[in-house]
C-alpha atoms as a PDB file:
ATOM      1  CA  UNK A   1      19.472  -5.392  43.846  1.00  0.00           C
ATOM      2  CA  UNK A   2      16.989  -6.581  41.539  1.00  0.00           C
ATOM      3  CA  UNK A   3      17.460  -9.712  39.304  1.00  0.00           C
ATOM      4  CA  UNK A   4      16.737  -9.544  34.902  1.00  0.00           C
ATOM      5  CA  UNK A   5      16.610 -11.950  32.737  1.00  0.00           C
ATOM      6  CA  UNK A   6      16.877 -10.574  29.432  1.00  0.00           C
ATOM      7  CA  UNK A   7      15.462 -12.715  26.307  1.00  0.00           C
ATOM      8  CA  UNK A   8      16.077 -12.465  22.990  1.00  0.00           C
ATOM      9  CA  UNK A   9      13.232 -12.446  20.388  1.00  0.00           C
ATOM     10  CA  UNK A  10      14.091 -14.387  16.914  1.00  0.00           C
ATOM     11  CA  UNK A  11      11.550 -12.499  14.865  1.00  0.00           C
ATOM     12  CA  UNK A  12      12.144  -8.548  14.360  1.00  0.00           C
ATOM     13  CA  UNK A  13       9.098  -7.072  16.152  1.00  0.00           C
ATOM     14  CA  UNK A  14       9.355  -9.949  18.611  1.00  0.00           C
ATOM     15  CA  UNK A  15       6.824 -11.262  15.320  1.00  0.00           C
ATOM     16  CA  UNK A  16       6.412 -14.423  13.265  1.00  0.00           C
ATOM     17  CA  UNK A  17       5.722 -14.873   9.663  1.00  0.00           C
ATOM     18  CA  UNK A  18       6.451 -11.888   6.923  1.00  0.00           C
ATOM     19  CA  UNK A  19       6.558  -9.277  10.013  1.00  0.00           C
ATOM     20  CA  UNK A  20       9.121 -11.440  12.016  1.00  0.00           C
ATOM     21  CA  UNK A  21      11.762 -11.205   8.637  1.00  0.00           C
ATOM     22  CA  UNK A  22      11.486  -7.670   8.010  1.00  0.00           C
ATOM     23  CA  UNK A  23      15.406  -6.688   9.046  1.00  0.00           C
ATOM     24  CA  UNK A  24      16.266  -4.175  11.703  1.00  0.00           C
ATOM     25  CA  UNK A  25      13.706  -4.163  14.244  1.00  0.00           C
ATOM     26  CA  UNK A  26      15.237  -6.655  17.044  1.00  0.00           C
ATOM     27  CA  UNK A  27      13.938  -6.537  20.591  1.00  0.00           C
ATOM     28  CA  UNK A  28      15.426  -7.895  23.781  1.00  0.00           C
ATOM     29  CA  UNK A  29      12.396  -8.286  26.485  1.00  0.00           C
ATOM     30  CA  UNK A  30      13.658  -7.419  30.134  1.00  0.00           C
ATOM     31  CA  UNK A  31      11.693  -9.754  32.784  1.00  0.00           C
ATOM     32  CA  UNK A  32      12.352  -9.155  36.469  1.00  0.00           C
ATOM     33  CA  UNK A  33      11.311 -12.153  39.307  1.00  0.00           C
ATOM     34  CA  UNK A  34       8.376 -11.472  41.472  1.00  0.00           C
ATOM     35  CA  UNK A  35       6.198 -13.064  44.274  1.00  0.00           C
ATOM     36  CA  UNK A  36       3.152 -14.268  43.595  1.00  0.00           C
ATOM     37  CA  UNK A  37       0.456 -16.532  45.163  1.00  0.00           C
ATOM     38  CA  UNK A  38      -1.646 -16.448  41.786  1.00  0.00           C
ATOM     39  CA  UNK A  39       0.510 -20.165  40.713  1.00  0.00           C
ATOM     40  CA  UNK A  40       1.815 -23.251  42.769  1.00  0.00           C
ATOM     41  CA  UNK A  41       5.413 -22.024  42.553  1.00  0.00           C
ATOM     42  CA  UNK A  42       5.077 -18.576  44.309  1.00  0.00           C
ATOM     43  CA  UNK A  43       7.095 -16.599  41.820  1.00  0.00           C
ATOM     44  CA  UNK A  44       6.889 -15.777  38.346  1.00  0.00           C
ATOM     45  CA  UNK A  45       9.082 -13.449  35.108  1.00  0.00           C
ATOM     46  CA  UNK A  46       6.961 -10.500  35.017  1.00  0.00           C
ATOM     47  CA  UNK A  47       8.211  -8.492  31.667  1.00  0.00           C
ATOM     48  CA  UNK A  48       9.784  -4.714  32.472  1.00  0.00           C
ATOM     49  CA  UNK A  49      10.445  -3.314  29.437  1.00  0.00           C
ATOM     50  CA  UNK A  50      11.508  -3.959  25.890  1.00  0.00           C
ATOM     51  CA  UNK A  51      14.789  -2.825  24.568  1.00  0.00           C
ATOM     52  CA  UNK A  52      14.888  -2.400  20.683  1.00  0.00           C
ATOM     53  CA  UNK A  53      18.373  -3.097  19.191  1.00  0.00           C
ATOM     54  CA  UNK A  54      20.220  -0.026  16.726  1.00  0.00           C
ATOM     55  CA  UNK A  55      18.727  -0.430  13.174  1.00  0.00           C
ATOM     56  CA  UNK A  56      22.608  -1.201  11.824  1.00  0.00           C
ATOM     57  CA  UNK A  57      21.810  -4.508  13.830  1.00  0.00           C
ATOM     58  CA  UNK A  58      19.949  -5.100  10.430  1.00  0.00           C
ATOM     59  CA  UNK A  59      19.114  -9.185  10.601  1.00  0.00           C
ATOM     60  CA  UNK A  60      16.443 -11.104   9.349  1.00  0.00           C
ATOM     61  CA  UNK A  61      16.325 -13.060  12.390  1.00  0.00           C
ATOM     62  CA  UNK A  62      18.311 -12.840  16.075  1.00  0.00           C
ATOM     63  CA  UNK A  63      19.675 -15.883  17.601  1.00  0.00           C
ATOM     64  CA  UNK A  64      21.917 -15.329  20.732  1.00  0.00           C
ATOM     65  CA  UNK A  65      22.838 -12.972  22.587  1.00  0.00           C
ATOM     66  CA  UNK A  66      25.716 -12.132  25.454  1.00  0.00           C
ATOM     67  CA  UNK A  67      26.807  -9.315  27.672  1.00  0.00           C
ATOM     68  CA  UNK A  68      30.364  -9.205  29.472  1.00  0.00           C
ATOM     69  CA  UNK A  69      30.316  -5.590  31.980  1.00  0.00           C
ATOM     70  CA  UNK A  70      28.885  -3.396  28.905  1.00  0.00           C
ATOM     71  CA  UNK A  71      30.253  -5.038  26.022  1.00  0.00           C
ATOM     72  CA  UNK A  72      27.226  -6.871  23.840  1.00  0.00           C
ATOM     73  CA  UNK A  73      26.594  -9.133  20.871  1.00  0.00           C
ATOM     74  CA  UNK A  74      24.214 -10.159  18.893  1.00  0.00           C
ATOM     75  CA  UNK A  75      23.716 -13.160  17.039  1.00  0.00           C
ATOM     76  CA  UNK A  76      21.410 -13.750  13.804  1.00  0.00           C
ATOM     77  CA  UNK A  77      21.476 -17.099  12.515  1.00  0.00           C
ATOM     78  CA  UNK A  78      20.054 -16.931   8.784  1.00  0.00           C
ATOM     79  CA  UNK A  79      22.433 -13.521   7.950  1.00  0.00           C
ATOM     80  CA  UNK A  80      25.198 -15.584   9.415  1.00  0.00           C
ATOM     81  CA  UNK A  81      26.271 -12.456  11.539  1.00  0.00           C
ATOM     82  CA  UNK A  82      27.176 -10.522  14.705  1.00  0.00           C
ATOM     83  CA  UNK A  83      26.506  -7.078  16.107  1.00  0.00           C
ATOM     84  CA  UNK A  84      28.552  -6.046  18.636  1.00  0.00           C
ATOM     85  CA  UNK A  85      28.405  -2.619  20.554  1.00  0.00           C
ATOM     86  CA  UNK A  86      27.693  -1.381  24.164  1.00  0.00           C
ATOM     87  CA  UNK A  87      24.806  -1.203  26.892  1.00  0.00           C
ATOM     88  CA  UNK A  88      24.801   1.672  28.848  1.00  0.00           C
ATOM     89  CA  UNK A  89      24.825   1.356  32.955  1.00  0.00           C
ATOM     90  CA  UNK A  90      24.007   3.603  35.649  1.00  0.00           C
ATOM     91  CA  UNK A  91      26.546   5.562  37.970  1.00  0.00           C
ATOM     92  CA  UNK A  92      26.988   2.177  39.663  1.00  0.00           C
ATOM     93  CA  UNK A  93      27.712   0.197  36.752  1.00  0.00           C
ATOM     94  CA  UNK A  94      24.603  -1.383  37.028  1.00  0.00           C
ATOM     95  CA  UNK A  95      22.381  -2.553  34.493  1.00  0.00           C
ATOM     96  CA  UNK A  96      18.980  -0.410  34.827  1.00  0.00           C
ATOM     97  CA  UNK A  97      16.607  -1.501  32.508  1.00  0.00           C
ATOM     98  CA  UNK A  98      14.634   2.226  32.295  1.00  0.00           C
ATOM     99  CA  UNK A  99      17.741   4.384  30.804  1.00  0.00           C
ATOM    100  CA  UNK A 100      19.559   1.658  29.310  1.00  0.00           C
ATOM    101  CA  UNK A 101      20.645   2.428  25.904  1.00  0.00           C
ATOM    102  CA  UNK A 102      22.738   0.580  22.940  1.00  0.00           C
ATOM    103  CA  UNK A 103      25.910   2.427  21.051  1.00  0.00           C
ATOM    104  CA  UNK A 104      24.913   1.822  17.223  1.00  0.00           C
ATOM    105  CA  UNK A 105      27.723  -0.557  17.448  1.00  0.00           C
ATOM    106  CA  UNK A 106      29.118  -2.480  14.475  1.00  0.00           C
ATOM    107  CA  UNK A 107      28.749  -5.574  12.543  1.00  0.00           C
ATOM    108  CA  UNK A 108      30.632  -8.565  11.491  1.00  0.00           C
ATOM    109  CA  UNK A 109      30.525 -11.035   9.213  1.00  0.00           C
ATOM    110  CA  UNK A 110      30.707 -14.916  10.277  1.00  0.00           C
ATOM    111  CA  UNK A 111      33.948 -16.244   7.991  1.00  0.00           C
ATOM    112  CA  UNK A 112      32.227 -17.371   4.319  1.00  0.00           C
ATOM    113  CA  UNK A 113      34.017 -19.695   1.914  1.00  0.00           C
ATOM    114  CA  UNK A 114      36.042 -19.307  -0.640  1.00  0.00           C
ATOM    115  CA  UNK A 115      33.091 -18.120  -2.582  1.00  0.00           C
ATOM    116  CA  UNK A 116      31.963 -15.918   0.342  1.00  0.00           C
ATOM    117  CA  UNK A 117      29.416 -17.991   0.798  1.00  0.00           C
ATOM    118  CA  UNK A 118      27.866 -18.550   4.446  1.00  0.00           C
ATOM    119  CA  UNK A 119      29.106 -21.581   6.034  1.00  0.00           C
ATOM    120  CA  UNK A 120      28.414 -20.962   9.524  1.00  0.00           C
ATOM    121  CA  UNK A 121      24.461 -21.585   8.669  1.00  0.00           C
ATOM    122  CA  UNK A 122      23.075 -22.203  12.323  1.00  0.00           C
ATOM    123  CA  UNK A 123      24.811 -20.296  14.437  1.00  0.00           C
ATOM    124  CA  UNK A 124      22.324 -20.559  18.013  1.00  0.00           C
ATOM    125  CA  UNK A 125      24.160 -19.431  20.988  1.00  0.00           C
ATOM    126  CA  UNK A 126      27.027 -17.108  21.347  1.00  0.00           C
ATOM    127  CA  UNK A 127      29.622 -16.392  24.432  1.00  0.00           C
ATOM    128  CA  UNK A 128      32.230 -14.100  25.389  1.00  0.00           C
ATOM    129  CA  UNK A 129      35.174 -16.103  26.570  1.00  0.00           C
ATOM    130  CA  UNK A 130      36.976 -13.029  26.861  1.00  0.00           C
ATOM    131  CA  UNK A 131      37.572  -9.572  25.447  1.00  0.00           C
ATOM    132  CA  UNK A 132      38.383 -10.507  22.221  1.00  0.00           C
ATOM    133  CA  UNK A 133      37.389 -14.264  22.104  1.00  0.00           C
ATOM    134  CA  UNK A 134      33.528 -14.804  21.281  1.00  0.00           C
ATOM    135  CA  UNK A 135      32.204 -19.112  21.733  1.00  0.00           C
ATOM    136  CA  UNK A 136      29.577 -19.858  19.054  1.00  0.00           C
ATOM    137  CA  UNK A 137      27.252 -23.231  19.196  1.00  0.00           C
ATOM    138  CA  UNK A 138      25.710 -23.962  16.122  1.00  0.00           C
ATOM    139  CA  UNK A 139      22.593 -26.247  15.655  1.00  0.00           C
ATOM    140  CA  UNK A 140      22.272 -29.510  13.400  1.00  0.00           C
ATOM    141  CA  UNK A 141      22.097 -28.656   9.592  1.00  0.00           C
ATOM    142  CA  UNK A 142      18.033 -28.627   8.486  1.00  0.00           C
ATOM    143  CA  UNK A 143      17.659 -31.855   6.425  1.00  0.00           C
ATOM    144  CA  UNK A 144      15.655 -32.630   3.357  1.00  0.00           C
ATOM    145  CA  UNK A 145      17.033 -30.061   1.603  1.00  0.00           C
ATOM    146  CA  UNK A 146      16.464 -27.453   3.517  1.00  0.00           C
ATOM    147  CA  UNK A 147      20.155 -25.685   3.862  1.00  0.00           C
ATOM    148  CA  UNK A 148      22.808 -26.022   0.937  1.00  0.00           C
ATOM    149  CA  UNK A 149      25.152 -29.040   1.338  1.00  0.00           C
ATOM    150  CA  UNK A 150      28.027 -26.289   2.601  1.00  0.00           C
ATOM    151  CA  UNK A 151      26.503 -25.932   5.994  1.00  0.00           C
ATOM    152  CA  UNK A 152      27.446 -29.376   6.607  1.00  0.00           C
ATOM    153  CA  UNK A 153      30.828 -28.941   7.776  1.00  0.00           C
ATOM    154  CA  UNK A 154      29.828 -26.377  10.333  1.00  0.00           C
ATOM    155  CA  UNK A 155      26.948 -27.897  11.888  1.00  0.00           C
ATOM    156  CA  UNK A 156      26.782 -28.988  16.064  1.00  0.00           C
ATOM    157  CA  UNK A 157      29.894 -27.798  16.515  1.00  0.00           C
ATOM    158  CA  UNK A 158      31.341 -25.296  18.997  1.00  0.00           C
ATOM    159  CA  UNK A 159      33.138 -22.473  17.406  1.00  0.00           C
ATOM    160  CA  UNK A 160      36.048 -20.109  18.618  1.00  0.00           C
ATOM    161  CA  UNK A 161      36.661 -16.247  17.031  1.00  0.00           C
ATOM    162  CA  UNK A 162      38.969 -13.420  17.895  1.00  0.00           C
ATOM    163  CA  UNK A 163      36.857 -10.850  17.734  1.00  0.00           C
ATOM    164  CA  UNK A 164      38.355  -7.473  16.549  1.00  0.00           C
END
């Protein structure tokens, strides 16, 4: 069989800048391995296809994602949330990047404070320990003033959630 590597883009319409924050347009690019004798390394991640992610995965960014058989989630840092809903495979069970499709899925909040406030504020990489336990990794807290005081507490830390 053929090997994917799927990457996530941060910015909604794989974009930067205004385009990049306009919610609901998140795009996983599919890259398969190939031959080549065009560098010194003799292969290269030629892109397949793009998948775009169900509008209710509404985020202003994307930061992680994970599959486990055809369960998936999504990560966005700066909403503090997680989409989670299925990826269709073939008659095998195989992923095929062509038909693929997402269920519209559902979304979940990362716990807030008292205040329901966001407190997981970096959230970066995101793991399915099992079928109801999700790992999170979250980055160091941006300095200078750049994140509220709160997302202190949550910052470089690994994270464990039962996921309903």
């Amino acid at each position: 069989g053929l090997f994917f590597l799927l990457g996530m883009c941060e910015g909604n319409y794989c974009s930067e800048g205004d385009r990049g924050k306009k919610p609901g347009h998140g795009q996983i690019i599919v890259m398969s391995l190939e031959e080549t004798d065009q560098n010194d390394y003799g292969c290269q991640w030629k892109t397949v296809t793009t998948l775009h992610l169900p509008h209710n995965a509404y985020f202003t960014d994307y930061s992680s994602l994970t599959i486990q058989e055809n369960r998936i989630a999504v990560s966005s840092q700066e909403d503090s949330k997680l989409w989670i809903g299925k990826i269709s495979l073939d008659n095998h069970g195989y992923f095929d990047p062509f038909s693929t499709a997402f269920t519209p899925g559902h979304v979940l909040q990362f716990p807030r404070d008292t205040n329901c406030e966001i407190i997981y504020c970096n959230i970066e990489g995101i793991h399915w320990v099992s079928d109801e336990i999700l790992v999170a990794v979250s980055d160091k807290m941006k300095s200078k003033g750049k994140q509220h005081y709160r997302c202190l507490e949550k910052d470089q830390s690994i994270h464990l959630f039962v996921v309903p």
